[in-house]
Protein backbone atom coordinates (compact mmCIF):
# COMPACT_ATOMS: atom_id res chain seq x y z
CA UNK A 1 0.00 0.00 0.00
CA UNK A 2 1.21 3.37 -1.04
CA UNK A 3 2.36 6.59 1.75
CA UNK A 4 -0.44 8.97 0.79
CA UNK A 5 0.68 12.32 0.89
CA UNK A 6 -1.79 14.90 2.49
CA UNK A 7 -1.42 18.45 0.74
CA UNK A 8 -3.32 19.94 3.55
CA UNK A 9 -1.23 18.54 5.90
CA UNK A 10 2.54 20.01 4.27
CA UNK A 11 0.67 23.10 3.91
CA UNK A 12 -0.51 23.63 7.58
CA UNK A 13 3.34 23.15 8.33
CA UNK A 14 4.00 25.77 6.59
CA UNK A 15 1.13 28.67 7.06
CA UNK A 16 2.84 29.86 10.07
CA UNK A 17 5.34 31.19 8.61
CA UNK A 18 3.83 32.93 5.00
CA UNK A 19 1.18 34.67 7.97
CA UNK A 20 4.40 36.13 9.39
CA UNK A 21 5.36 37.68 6.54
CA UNK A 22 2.11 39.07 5.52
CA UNK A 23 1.90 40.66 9.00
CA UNK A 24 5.09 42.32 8.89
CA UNK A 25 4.80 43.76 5.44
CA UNK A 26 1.24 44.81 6.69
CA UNK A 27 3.39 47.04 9.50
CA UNK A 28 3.93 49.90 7.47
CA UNK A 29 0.26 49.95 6.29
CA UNK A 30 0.72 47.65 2.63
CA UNK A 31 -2.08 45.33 2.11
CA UNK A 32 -1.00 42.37 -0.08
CA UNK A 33 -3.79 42.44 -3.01
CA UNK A 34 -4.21 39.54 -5.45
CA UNK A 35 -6.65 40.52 -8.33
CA UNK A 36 -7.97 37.24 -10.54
CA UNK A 37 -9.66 37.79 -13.38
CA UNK A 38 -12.37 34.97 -14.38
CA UNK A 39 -14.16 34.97 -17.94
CA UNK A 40 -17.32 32.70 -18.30
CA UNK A 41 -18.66 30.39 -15.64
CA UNK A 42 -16.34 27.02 -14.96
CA UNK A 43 -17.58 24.85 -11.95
CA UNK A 44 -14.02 23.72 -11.65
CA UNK A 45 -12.84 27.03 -11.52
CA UNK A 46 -15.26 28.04 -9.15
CA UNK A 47 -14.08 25.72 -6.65
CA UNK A 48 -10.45 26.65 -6.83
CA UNK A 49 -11.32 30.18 -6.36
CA UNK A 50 -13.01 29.43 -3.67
CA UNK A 51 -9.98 27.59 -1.75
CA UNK A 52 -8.00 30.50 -3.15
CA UNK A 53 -10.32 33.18 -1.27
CA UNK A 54 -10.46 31.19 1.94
CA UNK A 55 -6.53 30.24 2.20
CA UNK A 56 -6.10 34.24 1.33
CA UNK A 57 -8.58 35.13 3.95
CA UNK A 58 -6.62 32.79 6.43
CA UNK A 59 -2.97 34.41 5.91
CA UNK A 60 -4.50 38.22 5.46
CA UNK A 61 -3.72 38.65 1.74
CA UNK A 62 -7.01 40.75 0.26
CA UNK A 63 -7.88 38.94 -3.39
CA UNK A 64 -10.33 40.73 -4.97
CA UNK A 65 -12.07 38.83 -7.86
CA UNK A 66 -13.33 40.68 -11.60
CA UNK A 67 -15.73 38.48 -13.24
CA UNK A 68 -16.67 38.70 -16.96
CA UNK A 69 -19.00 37.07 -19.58
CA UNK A 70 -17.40 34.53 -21.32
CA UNK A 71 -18.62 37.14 -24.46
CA UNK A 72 -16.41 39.94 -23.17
CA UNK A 73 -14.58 41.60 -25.95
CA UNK A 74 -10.84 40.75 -25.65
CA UNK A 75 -9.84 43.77 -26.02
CA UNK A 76 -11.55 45.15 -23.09
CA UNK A 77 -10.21 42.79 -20.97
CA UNK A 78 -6.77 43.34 -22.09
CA UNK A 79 -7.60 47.37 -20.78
CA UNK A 80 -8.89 45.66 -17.66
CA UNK A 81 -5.74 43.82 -17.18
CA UNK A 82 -3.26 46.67 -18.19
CA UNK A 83 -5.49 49.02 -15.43
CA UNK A 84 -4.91 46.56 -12.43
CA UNK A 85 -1.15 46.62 -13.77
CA UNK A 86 -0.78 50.08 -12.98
CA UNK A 87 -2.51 50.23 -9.39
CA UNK A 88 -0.04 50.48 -6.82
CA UNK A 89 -2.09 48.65 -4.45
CA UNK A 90 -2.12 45.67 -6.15
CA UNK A 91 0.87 43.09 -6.41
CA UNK A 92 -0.41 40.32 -8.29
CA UNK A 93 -2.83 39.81 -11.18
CA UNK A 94 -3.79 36.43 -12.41
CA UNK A 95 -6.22 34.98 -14.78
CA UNK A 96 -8.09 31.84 -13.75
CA UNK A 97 -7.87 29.04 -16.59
CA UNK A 98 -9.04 27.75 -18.74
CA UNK A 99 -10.89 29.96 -20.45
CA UNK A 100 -14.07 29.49 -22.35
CA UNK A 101 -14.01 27.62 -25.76
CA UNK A 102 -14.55 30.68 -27.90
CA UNK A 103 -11.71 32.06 -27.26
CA UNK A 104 -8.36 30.78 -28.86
CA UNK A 105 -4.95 30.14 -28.09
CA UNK A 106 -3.38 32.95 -29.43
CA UNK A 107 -5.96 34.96 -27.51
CA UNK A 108 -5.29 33.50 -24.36
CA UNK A 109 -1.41 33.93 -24.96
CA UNK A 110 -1.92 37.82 -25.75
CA UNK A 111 -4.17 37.90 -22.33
CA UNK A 112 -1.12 36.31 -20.10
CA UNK A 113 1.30 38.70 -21.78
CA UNK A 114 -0.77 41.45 -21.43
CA UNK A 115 0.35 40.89 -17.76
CA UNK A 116 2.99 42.95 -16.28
CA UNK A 117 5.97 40.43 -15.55
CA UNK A 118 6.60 41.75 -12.47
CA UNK A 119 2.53 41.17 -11.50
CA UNK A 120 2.44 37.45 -12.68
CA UNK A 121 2.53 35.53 -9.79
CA UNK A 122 1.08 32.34 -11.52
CA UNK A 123 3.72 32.73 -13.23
CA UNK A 124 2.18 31.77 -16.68
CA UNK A 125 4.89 34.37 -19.19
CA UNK A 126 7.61 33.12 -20.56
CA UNK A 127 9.44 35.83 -19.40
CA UNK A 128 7.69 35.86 -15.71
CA UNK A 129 9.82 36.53 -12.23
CA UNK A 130 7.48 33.62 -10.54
CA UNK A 131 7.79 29.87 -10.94
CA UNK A 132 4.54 28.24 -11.46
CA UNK A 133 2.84 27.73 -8.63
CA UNK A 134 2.01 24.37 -9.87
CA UNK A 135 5.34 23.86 -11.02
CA UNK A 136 6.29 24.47 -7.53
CA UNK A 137 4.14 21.98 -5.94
CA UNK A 138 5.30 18.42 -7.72
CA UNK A 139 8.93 19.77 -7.04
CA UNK A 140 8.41 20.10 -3.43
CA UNK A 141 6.32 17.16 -3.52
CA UNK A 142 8.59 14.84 -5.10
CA UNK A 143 11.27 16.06 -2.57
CA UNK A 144 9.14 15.23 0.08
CA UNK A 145 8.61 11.54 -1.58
CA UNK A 146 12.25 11.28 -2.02
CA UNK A 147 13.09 12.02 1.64
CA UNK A 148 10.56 10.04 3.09
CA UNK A 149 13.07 7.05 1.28
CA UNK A 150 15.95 8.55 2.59
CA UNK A 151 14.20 8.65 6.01
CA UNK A 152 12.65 4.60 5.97
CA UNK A 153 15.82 3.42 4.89
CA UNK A 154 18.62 5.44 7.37
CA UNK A 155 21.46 3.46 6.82
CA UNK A 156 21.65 4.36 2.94
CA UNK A 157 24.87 6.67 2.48
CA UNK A 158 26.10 9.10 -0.26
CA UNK A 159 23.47 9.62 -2.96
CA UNK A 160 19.96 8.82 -3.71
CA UNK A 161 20.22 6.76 -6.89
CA UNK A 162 19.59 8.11 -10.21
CA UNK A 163 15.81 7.61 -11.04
CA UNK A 164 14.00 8.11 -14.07
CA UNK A 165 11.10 10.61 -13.80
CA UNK A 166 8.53 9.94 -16.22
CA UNK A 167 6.00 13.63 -17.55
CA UNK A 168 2.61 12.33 -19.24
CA UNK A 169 1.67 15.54 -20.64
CA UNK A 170 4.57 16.55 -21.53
CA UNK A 171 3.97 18.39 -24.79
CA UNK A 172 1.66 20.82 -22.54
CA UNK A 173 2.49 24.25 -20.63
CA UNK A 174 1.99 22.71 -17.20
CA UNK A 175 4.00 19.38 -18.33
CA UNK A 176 6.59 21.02 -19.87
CA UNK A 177 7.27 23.62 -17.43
CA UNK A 178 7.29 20.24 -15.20
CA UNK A 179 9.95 18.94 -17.51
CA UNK A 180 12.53 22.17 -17.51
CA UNK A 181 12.14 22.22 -13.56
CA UNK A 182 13.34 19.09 -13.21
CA UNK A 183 15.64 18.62 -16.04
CA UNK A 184 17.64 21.68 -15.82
CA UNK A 185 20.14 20.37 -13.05
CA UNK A 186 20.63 18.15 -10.01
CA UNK A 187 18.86 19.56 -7.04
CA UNK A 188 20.30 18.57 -3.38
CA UNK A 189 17.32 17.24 -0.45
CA UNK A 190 17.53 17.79 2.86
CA UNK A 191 15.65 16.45 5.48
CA UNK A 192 14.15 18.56 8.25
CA UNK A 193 17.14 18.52 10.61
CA UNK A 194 19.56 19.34 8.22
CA UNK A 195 21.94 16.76 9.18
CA UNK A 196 21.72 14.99 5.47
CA UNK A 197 22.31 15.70 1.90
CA UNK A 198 21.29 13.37 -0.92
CA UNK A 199 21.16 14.23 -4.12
CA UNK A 200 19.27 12.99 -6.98
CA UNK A 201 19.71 12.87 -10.57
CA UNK A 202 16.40 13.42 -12.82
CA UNK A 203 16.96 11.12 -16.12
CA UNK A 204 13.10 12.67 -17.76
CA UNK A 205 11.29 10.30 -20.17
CA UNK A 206 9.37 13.34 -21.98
CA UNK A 207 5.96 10.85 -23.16
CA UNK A 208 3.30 13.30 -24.90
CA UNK A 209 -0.36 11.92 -24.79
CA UNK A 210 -2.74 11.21 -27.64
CA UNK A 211 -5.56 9.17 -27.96
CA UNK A 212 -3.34 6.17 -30.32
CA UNK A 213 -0.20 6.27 -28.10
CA UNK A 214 -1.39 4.59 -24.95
CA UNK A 215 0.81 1.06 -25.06
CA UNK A 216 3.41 3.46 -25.92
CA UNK A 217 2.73 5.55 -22.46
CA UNK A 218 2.14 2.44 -20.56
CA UNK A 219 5.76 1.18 -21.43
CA UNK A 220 7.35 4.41 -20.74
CA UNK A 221 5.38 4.87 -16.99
CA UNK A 222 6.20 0.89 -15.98
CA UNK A 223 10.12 2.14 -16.30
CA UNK A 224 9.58 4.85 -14.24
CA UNK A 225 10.66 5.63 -10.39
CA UNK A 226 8.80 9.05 -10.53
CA UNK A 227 5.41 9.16 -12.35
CA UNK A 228 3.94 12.38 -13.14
CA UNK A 229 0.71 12.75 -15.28
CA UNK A 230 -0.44 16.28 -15.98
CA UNK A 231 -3.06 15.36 -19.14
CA UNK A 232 -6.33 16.10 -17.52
CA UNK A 233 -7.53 12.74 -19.15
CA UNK A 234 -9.69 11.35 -15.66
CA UNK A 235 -8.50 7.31 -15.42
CA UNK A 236 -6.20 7.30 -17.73
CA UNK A 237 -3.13 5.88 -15.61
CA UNK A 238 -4.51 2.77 -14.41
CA UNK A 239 -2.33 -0.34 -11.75
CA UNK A 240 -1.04 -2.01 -14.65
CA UNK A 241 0.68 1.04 -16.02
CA UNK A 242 3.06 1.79 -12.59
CA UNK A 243 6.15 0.33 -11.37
CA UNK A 244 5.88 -1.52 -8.37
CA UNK A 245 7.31 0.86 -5.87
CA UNK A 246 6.98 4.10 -7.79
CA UNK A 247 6.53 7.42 -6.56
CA UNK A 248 3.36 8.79 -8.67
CA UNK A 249 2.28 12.54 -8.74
CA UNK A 250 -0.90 13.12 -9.63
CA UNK A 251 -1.40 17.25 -11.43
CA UNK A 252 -4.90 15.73 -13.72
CA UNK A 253 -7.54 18.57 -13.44
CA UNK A 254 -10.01 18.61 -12.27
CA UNK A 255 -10.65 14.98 -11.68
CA UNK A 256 -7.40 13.69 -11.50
CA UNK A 257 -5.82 11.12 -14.34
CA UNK A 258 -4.52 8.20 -11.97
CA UNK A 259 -6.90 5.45 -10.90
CA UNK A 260 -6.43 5.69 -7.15
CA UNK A 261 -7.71 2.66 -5.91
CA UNK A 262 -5.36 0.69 -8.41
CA UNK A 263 -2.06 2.55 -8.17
CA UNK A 264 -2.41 2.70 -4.08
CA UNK A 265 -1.76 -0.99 -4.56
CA UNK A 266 1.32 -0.91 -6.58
CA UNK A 267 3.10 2.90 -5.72
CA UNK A 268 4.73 3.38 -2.53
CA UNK A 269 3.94 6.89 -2.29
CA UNK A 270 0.94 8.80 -4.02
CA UNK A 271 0.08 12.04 -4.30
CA UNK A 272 -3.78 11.74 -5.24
CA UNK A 273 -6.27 14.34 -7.16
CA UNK A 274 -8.06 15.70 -5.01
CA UNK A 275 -6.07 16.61 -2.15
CA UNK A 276 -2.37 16.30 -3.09
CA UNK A 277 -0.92 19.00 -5.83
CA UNK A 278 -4.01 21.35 -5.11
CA UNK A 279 -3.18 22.77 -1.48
CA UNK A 280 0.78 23.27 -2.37
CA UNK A 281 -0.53 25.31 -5.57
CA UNK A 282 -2.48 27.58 -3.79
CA UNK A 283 0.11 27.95 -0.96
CA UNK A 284 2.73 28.74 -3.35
CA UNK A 285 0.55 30.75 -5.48
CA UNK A 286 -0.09 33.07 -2.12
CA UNK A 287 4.01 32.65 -1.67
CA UNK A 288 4.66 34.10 -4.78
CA UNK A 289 2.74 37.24 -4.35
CA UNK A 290 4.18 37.86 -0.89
CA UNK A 291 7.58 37.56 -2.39
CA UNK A 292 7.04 39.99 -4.91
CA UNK A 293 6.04 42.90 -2.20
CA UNK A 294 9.39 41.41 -0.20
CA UNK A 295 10.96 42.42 -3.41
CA UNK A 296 9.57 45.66 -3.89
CA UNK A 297 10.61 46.41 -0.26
């Protein structure tokens, strides 16, 4: 049976701390202001804005919402967008995705870039100051998998051996970003006393998904140590498809893509949808905005 890991939980570790900072950048009178625009009604994205709002709420960062029919002319947002950029009292400006079908890629590339770089906290430009918040969460999350090994087995010395991380959903902005974070270079763990470094060495198996390719995905995910699988395709990584052993990451949305109640059998840690990559993202996506007024100050 896998080691589920509780989002909630690593986040109330940690909400201590991001309230401290709010409260001393608060001292000389700056409220921390996150403005979100949503176009056209999403029950999905209704319920992450609403754990947005509340986790806000709880660490005394004002977000401040600007709904707009899905009909809205794009332009007009864009002037919306470019306004919140220039208020001083605001230090973060998102837009809540996806958006609705009738409006295109290219559309909702020129929206994201009509955000200042300096204001993108979700950090969705190319060119942004912020890693993703996302992007954020499986990295901390797979550390946290990988120490949790170092921790059950104490007598292993020197390094963590190289695994192979495997990105389902590659090819996509969430998957790749997944990809360059942690492909770029080795990145040293340490557990919470300090005492130990181990490092590990990320060999990524890039696997995009289409609808003809899934024997092809199934062979790359039963080689890998680290699953990821960021497709938004609900079931699609079933048992049969994991390494016995593996550490699987769960980022599907809004359902999840892993079958729980099969890869619990066969993983020995799993971060599940809902519950897992959904708390850190929100946590870091509040981080991110804090550490852009610590910037400014």
């Amino acid at each position: 049976m896998s080691y589920i890991f509780s989002g909630k939980k690593y986040v109330n570790e940690k909400e201590a701390d991001l309230r401290r900072k709010v409260v001393d950048i608060k001292k000389d009178g700056t409220i921390p202001q996150l403005v979100i625009f949503q176009i056209g009604e999403n029950k999905a994205s209704e319920v992450f804005l609403k754990e947005k709002a509340k986790f806000a709420k709880k660490v005394g960062i004002k977000l401040r919402l600007i709904f707009l029919e899905e009909d809205t002319d794009i332009h007009h947002i864009a002037e919306l967008i470019k306004k919140e950029n220039n208020n001083q009292k605001v230090h973060g400006v998102m837009i809540q995705l996806p958006l609705p079908k009738n409006f295109s890629k290219d559309e909702r590339d020129q929206l994201i870039t009509t955000i200042d770089s300096q204001k993108d906290v979700d950090g969705m430009r190319e060119d942004s100051l912020y890693t993703t918040p996302v992007v954020r969460a499986v990295v901390s999350i797979v550390r946290e998998a990988c120490m949790k090994g170092v921790r059950d087995r104490p007598l292993l010395q020197g390094s963590v051996p190289c695994m192979k991380v495997v990105v389902v959903g590659a090819k996509g902005f969430v998957g790749r970003r997944i990809v360059e974070a942690l492909g770029v270079r080795n990145y040293s763990l340490l557990d919470e006393r300090n005492e130990k470094q181990r490092i590990i060495t990320g060999k990524i198996s890039v696997v995009g998904v289409t609808s003809k390719n899934i024997k092809e995905i199934k062979r790359e995910t039963l080689k890998a140590d680290i699953l990821i699988s960021v497709t938004g395709v609900s079931g699609l990584i079933k048992g049969d498809m994991v390494k016995k052993g593996a550490i699987v990451i769960d980022v599907g949305s809004p359902k999840g893509d892993v079958v729980t109640s099969e890869v619990v059998q066969r993983a020995s840690f799993l971060s599940p949808v809902p519950g897992g990559v959904g708390p850190l993202t929100v946590y870091f996506l509040m981080e991110n905005l804090v550490e852009a007024l610590i910037g400014i100050k």
